[in-house]
Protein backbone atom coordinates (compact mmCIF):
# COMPACT_ATOMS: atom_id res chain seq x y z
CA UNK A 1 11.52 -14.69 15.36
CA UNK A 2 12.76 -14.80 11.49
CA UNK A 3 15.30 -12.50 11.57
CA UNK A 4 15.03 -9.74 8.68
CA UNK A 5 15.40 -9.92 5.25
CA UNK A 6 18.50 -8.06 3.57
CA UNK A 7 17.84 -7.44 -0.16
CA UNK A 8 20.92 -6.83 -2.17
CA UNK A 9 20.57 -3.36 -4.47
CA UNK A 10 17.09 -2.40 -2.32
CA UNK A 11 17.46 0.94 -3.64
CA UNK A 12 17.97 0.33 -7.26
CA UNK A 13 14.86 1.82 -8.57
CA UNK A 14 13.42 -0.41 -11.39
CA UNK A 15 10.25 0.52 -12.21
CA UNK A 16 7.91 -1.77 -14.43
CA UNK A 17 7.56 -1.24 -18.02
CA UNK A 18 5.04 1.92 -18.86
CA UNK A 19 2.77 -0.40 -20.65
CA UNK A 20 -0.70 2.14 -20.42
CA UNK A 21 -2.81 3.04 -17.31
CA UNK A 22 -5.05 0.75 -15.93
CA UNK A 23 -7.88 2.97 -15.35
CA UNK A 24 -10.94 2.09 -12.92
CA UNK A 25 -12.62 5.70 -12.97
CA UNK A 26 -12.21 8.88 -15.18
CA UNK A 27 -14.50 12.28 -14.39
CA UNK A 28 -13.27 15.81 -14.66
CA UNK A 29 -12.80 16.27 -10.40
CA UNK A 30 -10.22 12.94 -10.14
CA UNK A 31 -9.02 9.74 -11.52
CA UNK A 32 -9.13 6.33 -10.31
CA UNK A 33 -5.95 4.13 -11.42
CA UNK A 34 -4.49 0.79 -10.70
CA UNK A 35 -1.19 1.28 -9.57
CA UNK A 36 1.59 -1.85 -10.29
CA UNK A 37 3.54 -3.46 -8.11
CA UNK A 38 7.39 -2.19 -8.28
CA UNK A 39 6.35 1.60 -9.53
CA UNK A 40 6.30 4.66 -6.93
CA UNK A 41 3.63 6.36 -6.71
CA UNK A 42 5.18 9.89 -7.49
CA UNK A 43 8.55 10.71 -8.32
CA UNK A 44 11.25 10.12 -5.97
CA UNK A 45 14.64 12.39 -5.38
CA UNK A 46 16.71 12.27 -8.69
CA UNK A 47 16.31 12.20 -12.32
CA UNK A 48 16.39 8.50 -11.58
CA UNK A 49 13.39 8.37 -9.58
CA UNK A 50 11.25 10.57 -11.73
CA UNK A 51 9.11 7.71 -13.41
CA UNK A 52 5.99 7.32 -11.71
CA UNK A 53 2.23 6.48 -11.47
CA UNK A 54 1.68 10.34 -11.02
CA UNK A 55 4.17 11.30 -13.67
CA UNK A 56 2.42 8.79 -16.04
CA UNK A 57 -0.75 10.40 -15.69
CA UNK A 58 0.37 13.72 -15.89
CA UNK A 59 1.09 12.70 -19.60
CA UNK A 60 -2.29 12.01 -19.83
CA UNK A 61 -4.29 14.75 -17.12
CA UNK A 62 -1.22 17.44 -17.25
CA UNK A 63 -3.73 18.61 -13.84
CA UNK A 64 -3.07 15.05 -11.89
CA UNK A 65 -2.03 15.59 -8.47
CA UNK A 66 -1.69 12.96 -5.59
CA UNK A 67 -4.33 12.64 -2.48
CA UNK A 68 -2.77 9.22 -1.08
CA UNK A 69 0.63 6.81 -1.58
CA UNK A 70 0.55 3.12 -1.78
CA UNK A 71 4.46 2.11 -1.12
CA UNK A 72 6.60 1.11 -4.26
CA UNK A 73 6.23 -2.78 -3.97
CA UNK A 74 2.67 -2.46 -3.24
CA UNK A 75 -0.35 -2.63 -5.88
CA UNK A 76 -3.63 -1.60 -6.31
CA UNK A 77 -6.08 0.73 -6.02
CA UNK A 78 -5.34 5.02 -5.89
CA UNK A 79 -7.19 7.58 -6.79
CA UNK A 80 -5.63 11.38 -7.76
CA UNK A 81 -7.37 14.88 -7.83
CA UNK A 82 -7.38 16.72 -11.43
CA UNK A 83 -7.66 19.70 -9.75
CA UNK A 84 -7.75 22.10 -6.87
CA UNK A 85 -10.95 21.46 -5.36
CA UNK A 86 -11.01 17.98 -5.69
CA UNK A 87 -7.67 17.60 -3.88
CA UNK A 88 -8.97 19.82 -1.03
CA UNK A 89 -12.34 17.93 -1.04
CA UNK A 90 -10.40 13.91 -1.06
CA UNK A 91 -7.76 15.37 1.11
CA UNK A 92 -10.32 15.83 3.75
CA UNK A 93 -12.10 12.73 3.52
CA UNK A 94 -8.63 11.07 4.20
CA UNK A 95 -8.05 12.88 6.81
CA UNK A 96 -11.72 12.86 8.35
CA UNK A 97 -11.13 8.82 8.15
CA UNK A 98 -14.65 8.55 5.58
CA UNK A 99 -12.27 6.44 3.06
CA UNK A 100 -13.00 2.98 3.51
CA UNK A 101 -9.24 0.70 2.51
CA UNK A 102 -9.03 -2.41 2.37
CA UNK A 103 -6.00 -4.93 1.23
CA UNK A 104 -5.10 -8.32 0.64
CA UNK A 105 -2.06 -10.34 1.90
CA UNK A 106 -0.52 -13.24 1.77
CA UNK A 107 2.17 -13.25 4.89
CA UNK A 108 4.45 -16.00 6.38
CA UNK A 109 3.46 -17.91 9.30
CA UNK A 110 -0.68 -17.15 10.67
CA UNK A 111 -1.63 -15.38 13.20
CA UNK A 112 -2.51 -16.98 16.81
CA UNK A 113 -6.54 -15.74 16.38
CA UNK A 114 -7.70 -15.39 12.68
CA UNK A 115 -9.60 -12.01 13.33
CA UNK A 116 -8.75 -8.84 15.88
CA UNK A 117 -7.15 -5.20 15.61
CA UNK A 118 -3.44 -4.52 15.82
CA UNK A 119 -2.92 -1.32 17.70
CA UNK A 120 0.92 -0.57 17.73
CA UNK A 121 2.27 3.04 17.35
CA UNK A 122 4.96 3.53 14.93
CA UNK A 123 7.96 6.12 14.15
CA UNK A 124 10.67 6.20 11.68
CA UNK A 125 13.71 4.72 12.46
CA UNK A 126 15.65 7.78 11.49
CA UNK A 127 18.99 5.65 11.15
CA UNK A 128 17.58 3.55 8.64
CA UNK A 129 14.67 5.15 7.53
CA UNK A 130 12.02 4.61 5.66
CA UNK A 131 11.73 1.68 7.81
CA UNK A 132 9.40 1.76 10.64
CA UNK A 133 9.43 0.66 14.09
CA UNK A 134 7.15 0.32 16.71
CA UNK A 135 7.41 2.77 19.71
CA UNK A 136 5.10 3.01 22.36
CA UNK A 137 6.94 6.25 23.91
CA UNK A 138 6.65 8.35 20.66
CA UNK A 139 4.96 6.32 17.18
CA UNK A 140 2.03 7.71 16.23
CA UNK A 141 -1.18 5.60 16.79
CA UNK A 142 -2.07 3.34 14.40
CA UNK A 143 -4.89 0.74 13.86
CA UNK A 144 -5.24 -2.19 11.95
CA UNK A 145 -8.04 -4.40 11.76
CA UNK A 146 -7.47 -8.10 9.96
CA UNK A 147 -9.15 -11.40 9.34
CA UNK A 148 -7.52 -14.71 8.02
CA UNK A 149 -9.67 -15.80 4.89
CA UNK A 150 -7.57 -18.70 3.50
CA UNK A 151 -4.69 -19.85 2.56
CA UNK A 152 -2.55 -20.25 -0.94
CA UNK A 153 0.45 -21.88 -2.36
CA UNK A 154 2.91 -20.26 -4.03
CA UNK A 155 5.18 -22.00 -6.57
CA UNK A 156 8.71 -21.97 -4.91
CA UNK A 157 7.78 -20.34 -1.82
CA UNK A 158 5.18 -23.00 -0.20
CA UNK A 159 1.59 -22.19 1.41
CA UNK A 160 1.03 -18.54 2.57
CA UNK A 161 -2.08 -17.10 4.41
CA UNK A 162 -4.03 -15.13 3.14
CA UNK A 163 -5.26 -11.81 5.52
CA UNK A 164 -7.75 -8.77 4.47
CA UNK A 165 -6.43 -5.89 6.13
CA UNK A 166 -8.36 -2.94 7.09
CA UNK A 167 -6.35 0.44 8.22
CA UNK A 168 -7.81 2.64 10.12
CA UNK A 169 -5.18 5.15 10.37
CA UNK A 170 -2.67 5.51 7.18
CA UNK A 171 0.94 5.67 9.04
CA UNK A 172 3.92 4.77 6.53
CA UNK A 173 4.84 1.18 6.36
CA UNK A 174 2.28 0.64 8.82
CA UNK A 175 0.50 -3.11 7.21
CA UNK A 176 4.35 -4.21 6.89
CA UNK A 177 5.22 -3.61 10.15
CA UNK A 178 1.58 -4.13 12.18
CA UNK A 179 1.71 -7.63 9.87
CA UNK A 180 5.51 -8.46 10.89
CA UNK A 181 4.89 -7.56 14.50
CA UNK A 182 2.32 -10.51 14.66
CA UNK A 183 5.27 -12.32 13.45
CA UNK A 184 3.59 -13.05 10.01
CA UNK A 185 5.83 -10.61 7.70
CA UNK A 186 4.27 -10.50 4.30
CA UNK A 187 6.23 -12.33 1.23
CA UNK A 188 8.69 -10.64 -0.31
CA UNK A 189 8.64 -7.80 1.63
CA UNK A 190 12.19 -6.09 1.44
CA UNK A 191 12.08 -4.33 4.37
CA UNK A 192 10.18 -6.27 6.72
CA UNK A 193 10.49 -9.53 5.49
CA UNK A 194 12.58 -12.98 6.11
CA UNK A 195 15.80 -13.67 4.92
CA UNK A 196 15.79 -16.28 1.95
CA UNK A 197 12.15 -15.32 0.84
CA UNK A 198 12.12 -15.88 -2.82
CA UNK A 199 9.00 -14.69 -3.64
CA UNK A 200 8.64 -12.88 -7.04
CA UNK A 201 7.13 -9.60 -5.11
CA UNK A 202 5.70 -8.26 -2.48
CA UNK A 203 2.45 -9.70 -1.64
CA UNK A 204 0.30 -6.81 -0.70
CA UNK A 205 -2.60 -5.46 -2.80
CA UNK A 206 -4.81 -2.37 -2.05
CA UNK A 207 -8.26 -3.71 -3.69
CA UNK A 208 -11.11 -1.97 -2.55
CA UNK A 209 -11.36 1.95 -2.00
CA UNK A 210 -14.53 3.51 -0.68
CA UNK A 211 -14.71 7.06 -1.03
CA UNK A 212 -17.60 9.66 -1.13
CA UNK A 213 -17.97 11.85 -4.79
CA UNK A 214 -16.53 15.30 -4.64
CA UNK A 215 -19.02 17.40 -5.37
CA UNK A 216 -22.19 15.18 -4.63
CA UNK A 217 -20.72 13.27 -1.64
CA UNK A 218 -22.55 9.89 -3.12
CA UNK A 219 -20.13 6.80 -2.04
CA UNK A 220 -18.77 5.28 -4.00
CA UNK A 221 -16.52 1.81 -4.35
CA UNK A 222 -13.59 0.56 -7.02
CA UNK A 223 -12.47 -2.24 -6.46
CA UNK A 224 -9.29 -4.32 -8.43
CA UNK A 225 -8.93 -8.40 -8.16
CA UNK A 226 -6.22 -9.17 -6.22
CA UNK A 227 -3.49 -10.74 -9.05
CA UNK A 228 -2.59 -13.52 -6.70
């Protein structure tokens, strides 16, 4: 098994240069973004932590609020409420499972079949949380679906596969670990990751989102290329 990756300064926060929203969708009810790589998605604990996605676009929709979290290293696709009914109404398509997700990877090693489910339950390992771990005593469920579409090469790293991910459920951590369990941790994953992996970040990208309107319920898709 490749044993885990240690990161040196993991939890110096440096997030990317504010260099404008990249903005997929803009109504009065909610906002569809792009969120980079290496940014959280709202503020963290200290002054240090404050710079955001959501604190970004509060400087833009003062109203902003968050409805989901992609993790700091990950990318892609997020949408947030401008307001009170809109967070009620996304909040409970979320949690009524009606949002469709789905990522891109690229992950060391393949997996032995290049489609199937990964149904591992997972809790926070409270000693060195926010990692997760899998526990089939107490973790919550959690369901992944994936399929192997190719693979790529990386300059400095060598050939990666590439694996669409589909979450059913929305645990923490839960691609990292679901994807590392298969014994195909994604690349430059800090937490979950191999030692030595020199990859220039963490290769996971949220780039589709399916989610019905608001107020007319009408579905609705963004979708962001996957930058690599």
């Amino acid at each position: 098994m490749n044993a885990p990756r240690t990161v040196p300064d993991a939890d110096v926060y440096r997030p990317p240069p504010d260099t404008g929203l990249e903005v997929l969708h803009v109504e009065d009810a909610f906002v569809v973004l792009v969120k980079p790589a290496g940014l959280l998605s709202e503020p963290g604990r200290g002054l240090e932590k404050r710079d955001s996605l959501l604190t970004r676009a509060q400087a833009v929709w003062p109203g902003a609020r968050i409805v989901h979290r992609l993790d700091m290293p990950t990318s892609g696709v997020i949408v947030l409420a401008r307001e009170a009914l809109a967070h009620a109404s996304l909040s409970e398509a979320f949690r009524e499972r009606e949002v469709d997700k789905v990522y891109e990877a690229l992950v060391h090693g393949r997996p032995a079949r290049d489609e199937g489910e990964i149904d591992l339950p997972l809790i926070v390992d409270w000693p060195n949380r926010p990692r997760q771990v899998v526990c089939h005593d107490t973790g919550k469920p959690s369901l992944t679906h994936y399929r192997v579409v190719g693979e790529t090469r990386v300059d400095g790293v060598g050939t990666l596969t590439r694996i669409a991910l589909a979450p059913v459920t929305g645990r923490t951590h839960q691609l990292r670990v679901h994807l590392a369990s298969l014994g195909c941790p994604i690349a430059g994953d800090p937490f979950y990751g191999i030692e030595g992996d020199v990859s220039p970040r963490m290769m996971l990208h949220a780039c589709r989102l399916a989610l019905p309107h608001t107020l007319t319920g009408e579905p609705l898709v963004f979708e962001s290329p996957v930058p690599f």
